[in-house]
N, C-alpha and C. Protein backbone atom coordinates (compact mmCIF):
# COMPACT_ATOMS: atom_id res chain seq x y z
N UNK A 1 0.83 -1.18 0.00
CA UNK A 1 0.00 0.00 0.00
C UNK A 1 0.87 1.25 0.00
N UNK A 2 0.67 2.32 -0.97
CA UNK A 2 1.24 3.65 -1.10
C UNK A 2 1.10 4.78 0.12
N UNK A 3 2.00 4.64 0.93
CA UNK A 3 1.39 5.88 1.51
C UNK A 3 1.47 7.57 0.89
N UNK A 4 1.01 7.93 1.19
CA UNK A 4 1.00 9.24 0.67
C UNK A 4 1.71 10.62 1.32
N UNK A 5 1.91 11.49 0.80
CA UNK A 5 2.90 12.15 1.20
C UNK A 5 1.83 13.57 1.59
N UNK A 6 2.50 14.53 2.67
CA UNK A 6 1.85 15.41 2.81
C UNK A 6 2.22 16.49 2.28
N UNK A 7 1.43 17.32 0.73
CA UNK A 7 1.90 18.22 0.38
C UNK A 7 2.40 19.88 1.09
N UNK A 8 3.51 20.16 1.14
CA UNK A 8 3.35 21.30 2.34
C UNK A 8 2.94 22.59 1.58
N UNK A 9 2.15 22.82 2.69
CA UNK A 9 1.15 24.04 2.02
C UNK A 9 1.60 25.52 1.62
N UNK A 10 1.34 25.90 0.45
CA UNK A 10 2.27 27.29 0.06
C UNK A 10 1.85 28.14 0.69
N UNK A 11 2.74 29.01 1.11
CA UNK A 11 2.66 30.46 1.80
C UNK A 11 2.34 31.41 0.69
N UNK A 12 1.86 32.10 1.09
CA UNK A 12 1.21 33.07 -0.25
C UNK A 12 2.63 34.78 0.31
N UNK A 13 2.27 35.20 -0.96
CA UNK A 13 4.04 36.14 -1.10
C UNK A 13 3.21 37.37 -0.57
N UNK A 14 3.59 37.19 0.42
CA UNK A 14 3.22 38.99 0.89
C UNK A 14 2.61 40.07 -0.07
N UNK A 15 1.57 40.45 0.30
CA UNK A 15 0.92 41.70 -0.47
C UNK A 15 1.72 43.06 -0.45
N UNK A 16 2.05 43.63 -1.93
CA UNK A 16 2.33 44.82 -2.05
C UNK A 16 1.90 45.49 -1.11
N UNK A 17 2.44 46.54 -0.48
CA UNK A 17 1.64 47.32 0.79
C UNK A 17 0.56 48.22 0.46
N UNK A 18 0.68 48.83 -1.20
CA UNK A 18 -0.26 50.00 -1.42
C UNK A 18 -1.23 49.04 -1.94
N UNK A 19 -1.12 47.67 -2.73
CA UNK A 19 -1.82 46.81 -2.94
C UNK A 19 -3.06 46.54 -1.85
N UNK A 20 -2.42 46.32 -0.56
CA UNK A 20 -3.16 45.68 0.60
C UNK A 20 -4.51 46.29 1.07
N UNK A 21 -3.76 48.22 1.03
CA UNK A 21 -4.74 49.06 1.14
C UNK A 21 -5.39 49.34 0.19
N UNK A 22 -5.33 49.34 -1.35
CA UNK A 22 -6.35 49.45 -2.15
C UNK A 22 -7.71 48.28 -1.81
N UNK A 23 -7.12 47.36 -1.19
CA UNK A 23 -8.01 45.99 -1.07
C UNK A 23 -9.24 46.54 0.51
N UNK A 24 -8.64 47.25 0.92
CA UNK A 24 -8.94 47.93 1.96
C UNK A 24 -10.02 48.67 1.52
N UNK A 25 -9.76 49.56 0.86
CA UNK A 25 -10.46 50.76 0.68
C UNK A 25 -11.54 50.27 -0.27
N UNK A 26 -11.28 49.23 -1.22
CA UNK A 26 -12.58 48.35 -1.84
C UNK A 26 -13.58 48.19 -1.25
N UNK A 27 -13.65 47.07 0.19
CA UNK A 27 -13.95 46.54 0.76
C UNK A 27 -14.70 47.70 2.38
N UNK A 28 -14.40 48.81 2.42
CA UNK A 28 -15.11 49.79 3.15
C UNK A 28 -16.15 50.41 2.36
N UNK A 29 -15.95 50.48 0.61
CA UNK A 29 -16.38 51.33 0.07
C UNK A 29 -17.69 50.46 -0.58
N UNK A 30 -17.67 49.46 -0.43
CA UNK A 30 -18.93 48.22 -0.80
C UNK A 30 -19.53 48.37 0.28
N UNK A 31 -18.71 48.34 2.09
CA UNK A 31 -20.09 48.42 3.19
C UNK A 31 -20.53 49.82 2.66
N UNK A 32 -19.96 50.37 2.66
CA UNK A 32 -20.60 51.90 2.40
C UNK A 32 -22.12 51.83 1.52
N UNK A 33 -21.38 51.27 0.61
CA UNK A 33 -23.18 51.36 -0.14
C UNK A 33 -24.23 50.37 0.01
N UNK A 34 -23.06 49.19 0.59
CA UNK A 34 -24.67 48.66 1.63
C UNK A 34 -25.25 49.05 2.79
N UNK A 35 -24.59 50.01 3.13
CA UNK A 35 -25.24 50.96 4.15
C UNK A 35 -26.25 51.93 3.91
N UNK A 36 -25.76 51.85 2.89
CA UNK A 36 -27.01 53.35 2.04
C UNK A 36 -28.24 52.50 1.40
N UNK A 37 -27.91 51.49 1.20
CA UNK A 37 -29.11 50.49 0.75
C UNK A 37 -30.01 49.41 1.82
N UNK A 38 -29.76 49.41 2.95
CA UNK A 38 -30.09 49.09 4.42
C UNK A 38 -31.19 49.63 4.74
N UNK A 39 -31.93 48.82 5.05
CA UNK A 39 -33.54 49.62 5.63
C UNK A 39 -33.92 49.10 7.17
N UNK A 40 -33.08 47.90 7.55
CA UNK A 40 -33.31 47.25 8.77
C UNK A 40 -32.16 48.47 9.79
N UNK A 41 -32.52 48.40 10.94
CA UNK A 41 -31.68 49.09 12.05
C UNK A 41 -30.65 47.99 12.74
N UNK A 42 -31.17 46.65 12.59
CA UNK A 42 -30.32 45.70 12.86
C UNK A 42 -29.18 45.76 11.71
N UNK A 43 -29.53 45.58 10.48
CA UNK A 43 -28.42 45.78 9.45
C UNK A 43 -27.64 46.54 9.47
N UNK A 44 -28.22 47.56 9.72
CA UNK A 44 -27.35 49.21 9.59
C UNK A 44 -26.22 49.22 10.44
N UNK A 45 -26.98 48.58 12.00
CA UNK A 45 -26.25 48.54 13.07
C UNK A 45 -24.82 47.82 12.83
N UNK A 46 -25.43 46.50 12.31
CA UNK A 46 -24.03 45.79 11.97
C UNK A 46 -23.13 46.04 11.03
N UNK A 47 -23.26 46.94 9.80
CA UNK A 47 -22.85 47.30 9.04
C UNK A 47 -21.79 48.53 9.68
N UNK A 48 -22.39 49.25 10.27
CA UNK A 48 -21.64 50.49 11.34
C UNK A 48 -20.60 49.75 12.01
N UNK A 49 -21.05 49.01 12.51
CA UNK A 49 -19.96 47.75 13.66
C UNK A 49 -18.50 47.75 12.72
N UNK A 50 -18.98 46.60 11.74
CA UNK A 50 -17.67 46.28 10.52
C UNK A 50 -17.22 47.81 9.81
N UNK A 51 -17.73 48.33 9.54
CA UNK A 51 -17.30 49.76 8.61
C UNK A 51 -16.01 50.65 9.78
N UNK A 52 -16.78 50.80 11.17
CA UNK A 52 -15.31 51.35 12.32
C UNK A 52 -14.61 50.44 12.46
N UNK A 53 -15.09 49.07 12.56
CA UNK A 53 -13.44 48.18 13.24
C UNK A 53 -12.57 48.72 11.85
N UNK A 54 -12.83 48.65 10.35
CA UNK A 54 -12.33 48.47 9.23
C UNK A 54 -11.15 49.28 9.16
N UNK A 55 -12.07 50.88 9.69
CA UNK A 55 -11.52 51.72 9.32
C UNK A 55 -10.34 52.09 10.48
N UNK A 56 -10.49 51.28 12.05
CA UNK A 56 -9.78 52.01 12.83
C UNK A 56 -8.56 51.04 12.64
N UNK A 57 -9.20 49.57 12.18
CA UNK A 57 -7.47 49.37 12.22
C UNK A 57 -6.89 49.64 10.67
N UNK A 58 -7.18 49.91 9.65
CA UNK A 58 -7.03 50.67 8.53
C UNK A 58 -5.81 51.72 9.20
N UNK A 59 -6.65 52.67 9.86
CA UNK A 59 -6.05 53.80 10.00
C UNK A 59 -4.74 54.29 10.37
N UNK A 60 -4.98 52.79 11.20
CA UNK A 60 -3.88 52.69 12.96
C UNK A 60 -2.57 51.88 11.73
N UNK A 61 -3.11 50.93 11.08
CA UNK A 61 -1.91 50.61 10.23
C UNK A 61 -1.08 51.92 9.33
N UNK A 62 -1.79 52.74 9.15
CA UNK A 62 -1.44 53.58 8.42
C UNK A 62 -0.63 54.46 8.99
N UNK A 63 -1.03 54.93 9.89
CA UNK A 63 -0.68 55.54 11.09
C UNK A 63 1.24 55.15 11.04
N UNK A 64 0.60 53.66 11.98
CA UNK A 64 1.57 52.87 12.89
C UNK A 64 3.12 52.24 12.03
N UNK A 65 2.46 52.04 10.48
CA UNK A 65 3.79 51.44 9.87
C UNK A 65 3.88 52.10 8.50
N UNK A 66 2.43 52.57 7.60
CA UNK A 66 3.04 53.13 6.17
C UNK A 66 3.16 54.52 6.24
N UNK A 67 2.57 55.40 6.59
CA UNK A 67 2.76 56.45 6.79
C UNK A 67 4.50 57.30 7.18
N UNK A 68 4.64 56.15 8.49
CA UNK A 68 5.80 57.21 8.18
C UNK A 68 6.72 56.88 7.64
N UNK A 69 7.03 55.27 7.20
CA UNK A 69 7.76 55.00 5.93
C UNK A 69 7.79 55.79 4.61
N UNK A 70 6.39 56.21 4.45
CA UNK A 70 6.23 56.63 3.39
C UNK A 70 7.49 58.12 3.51
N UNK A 71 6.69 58.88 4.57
CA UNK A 71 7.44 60.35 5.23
C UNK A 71 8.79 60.49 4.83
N UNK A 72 9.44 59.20 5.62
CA UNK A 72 10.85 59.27 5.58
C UNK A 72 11.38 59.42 4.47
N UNK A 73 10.89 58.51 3.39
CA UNK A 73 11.45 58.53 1.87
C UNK A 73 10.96 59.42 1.27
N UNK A 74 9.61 60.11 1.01
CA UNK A 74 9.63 61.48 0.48
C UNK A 74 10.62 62.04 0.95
N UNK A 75 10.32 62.46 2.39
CA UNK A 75 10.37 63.67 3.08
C UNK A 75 9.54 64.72 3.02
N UNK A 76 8.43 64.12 3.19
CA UNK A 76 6.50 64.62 3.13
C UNK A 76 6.45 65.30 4.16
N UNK A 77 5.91 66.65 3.68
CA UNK A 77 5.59 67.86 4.86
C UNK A 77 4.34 68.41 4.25
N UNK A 78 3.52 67.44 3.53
CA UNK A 78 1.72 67.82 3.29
C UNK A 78 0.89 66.40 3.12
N UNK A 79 1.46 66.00 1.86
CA UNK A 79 0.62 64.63 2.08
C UNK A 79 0.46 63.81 3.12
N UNK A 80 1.62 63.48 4.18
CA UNK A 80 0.88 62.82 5.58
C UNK A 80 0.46 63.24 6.14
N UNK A 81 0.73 64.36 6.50
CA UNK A 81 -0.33 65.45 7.62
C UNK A 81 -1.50 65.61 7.07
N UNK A 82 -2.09 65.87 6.10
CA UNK A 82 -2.96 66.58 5.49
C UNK A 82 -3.61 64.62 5.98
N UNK A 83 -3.37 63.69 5.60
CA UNK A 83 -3.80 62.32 5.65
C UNK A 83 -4.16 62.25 7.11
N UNK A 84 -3.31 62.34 8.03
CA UNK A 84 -3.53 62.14 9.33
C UNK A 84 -4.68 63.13 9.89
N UNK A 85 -4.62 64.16 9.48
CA UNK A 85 -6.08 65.12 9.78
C UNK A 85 -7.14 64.65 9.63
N UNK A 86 -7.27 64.11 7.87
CA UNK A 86 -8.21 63.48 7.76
C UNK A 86 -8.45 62.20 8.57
N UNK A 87 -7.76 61.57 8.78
CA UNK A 87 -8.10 60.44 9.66
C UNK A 87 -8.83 61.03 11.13
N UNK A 88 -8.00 62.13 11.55
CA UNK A 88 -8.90 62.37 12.94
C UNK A 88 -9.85 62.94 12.49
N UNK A 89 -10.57 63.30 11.53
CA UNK A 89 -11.76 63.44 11.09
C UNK A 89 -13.40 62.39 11.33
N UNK A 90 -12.39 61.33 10.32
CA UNK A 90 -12.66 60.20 10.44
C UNK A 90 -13.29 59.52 11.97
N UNK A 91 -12.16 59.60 12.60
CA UNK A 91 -12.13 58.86 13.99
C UNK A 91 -13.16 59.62 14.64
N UNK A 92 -13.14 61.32 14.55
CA UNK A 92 -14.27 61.72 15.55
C UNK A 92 -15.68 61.12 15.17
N UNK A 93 -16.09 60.84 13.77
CA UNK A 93 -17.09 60.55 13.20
C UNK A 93 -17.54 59.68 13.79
N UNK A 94 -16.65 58.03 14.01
CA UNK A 94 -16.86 57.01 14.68
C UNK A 94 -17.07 56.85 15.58
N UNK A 95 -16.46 57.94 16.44
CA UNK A 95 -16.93 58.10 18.02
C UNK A 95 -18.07 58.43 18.24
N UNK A 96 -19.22 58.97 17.32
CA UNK A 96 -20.17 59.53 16.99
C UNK A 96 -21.38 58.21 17.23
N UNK A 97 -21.02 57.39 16.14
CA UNK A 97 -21.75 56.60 15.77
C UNK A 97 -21.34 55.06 16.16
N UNK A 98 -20.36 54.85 16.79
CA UNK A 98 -19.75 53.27 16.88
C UNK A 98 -20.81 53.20 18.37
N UNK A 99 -21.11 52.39 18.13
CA UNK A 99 -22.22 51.40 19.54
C UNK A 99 -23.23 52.11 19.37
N UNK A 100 -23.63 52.76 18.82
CA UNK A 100 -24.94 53.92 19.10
C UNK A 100 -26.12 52.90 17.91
N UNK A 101 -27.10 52.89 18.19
CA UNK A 101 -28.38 52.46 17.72
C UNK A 101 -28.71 53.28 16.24
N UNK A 102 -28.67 52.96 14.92
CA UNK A 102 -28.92 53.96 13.81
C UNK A 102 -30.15 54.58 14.36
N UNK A 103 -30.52 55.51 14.32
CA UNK A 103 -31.66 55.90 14.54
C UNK A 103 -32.42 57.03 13.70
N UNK A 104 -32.27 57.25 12.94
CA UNK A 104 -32.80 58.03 11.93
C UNK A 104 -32.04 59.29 11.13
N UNK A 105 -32.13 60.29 10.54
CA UNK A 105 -31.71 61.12 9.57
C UNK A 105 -30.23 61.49 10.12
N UNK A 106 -30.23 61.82 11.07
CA UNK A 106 -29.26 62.14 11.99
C UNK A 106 -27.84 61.60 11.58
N UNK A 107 -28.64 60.39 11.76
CA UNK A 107 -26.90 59.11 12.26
C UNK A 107 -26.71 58.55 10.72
N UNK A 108 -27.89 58.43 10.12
CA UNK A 108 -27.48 58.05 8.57
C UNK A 108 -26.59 59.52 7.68
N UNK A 109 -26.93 61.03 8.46
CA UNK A 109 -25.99 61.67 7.52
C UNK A 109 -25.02 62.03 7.83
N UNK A 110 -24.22 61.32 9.31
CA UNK A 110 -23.20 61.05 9.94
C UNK A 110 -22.15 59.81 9.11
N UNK A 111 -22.73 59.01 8.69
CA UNK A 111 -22.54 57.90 7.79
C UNK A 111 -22.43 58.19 6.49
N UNK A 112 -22.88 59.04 5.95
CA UNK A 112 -22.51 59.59 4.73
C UNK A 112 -21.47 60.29 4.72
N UNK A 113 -21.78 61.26 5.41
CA UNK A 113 -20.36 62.17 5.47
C UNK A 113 -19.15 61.24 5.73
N UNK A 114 -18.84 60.58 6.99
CA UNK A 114 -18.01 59.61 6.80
C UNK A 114 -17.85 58.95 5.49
N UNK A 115 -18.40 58.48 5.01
CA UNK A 115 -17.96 57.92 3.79
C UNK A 115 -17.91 58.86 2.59
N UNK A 116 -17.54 59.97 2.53
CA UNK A 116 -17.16 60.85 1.43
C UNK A 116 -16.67 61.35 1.76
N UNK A 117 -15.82 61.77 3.36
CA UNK A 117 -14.19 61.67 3.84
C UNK A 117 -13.46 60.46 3.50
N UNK A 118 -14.01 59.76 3.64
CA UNK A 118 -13.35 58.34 3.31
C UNK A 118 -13.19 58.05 1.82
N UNK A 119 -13.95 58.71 1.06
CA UNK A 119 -14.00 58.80 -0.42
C UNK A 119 -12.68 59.57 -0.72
N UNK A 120 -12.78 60.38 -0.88
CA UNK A 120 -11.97 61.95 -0.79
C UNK A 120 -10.49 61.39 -0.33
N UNK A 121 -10.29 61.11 0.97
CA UNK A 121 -9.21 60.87 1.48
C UNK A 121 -8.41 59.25 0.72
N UNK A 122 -9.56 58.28 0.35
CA UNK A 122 -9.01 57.14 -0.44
C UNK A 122 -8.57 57.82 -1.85
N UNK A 123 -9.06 58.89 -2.41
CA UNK A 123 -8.41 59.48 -3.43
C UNK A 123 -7.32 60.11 -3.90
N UNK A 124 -7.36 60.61 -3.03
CA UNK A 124 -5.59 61.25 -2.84
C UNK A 124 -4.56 60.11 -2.36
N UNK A 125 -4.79 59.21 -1.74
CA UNK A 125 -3.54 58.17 -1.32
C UNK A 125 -3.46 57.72 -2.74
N UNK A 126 -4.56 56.99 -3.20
CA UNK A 126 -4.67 56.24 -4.52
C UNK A 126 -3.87 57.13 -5.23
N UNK A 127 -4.06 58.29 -5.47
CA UNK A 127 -3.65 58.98 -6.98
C UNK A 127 -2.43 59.79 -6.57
N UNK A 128 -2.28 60.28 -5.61
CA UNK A 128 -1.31 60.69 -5.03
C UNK A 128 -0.05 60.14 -4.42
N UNK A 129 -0.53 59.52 -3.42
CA UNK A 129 0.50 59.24 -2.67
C UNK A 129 1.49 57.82 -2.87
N UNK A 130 0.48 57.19 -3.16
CA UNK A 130 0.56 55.54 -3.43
C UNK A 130 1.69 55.95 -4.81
N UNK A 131 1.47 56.28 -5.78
CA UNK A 131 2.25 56.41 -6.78
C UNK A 131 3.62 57.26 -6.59
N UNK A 132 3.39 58.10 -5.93
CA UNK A 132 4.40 58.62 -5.25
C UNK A 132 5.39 57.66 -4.60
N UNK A 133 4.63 56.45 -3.33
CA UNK A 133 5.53 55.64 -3.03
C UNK A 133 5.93 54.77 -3.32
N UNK A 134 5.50 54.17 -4.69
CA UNK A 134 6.27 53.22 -5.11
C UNK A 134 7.46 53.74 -6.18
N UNK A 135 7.63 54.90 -6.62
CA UNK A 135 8.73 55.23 -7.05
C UNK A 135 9.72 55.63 -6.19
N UNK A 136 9.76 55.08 -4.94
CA UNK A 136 11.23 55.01 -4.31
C UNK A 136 11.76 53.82 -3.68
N UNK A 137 12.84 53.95 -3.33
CA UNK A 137 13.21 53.03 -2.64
C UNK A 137 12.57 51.97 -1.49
N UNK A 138 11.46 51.79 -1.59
CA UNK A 138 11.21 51.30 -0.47
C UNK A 138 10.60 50.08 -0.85
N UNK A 139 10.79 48.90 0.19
CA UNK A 139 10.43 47.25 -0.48
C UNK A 139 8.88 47.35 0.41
N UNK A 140 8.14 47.62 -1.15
CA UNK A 140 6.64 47.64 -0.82
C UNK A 140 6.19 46.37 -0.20
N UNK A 141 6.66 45.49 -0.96
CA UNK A 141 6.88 43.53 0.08
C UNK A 141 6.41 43.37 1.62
N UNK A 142 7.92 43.79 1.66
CA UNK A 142 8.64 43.94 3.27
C UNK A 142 7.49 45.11 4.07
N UNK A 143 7.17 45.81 3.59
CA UNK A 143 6.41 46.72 4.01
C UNK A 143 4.59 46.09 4.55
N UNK A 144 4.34 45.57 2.95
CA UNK A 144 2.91 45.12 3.20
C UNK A 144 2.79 43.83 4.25
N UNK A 145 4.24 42.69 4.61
CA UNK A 145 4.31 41.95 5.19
C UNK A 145 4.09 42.68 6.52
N UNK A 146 4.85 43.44 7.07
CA UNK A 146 4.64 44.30 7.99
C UNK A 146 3.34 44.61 8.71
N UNK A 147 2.70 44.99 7.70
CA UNK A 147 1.17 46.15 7.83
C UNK A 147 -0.06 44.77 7.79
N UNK A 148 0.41 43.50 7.21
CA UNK A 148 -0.60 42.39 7.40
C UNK A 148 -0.48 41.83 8.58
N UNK A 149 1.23 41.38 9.04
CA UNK A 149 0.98 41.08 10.13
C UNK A 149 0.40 41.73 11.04
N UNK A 150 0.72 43.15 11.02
CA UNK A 150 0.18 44.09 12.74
C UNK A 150 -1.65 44.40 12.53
N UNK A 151 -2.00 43.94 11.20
CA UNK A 151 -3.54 44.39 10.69
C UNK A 151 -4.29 43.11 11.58
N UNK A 152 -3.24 41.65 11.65
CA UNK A 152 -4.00 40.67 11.72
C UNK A 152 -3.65 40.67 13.62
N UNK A 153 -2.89 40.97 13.81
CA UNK A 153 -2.80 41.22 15.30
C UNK A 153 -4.30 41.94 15.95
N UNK A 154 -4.17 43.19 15.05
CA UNK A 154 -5.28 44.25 15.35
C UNK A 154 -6.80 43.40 15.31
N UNK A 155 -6.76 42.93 14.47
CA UNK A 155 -8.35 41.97 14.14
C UNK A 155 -8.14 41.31 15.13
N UNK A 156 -7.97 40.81 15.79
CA UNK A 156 -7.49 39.48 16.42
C UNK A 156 -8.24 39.62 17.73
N UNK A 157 -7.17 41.11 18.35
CA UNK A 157 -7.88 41.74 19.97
C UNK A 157 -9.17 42.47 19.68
N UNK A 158 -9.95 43.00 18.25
CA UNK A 158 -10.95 43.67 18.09
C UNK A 158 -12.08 42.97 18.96
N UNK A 159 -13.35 43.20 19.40
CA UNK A 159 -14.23 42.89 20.24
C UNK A 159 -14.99 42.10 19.47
């Protein structure tokens, strides 16, 4: 009788880092419009839930490991700041609405606005910045390996 051998399982090659976050910003920008298409308060609710965890550890990666990689190799004295503003934009928004019950006109145009900061601000990294950082030196690889591991840490302790 043949025994069989155990194939060892491939590791998949680290995501480009600006790659990782385009995948990011996909994937907020789909809850987004199932948020706008939501008629249940249970839905909405849960939809709000996933849309802040998304965005805070989004942010915090951004924050915590590309951002100032990015900084260093420009030597950026608008595009990260101007990014990080927007993020505390962002964040106050969530504080707004994270655990809170949708409850009518209010909190849905709290949710909009959030998501056309989030529009706005995914636009300029995309067209701006992102292209900006891959024309330097920096191993986008090594980078996105980085920003997956500490993303998957972050998911991990989320509630």
């Amino acid at each position: 009788m043949a025994t069989r051998t155990k194939t060892p399982r491939k590791t998949a090659a680290p995501q480009e880092a600006t790659a990782m976050l385009r995948a990011d910003h996909r994937k907020v920008s789909g809850l987004f419009e199932q948020y706008e298409k939501a008629r249940s308060t249970a839905k909405k609710a849960a939809l709000v839930a996933t849309i802040c965890n998304e965005l805070k550890v989004h942010t915090q990666i951004e924050e915590e490991i590309f951002y100032p990689a990015v900084q260093a190799v420009l030597k950026d004295h608008e595009l990260i700041p101007e990014a990080n503003v927007e993020h505390g934009s962002v964040k106050a928004l969530i504080a707004q609405v994270e655990g809170k019950t949708p409850d009518g006109d209010l909190f849905d145009a709290r949710i909009k606005v959030m998501s056309e900061w989030v529009k706005h601000h995914v636009k300029e990294e995309q067209n701006e910045m992102f292209p900006r950082a891959r024309k330097t030196r920096l191993d986008m690889r090594a980078l996105g390996a980085r920003m997956a591991a500490r993303k998957a840490e972050l998911l991990a302790a989320a509630p």
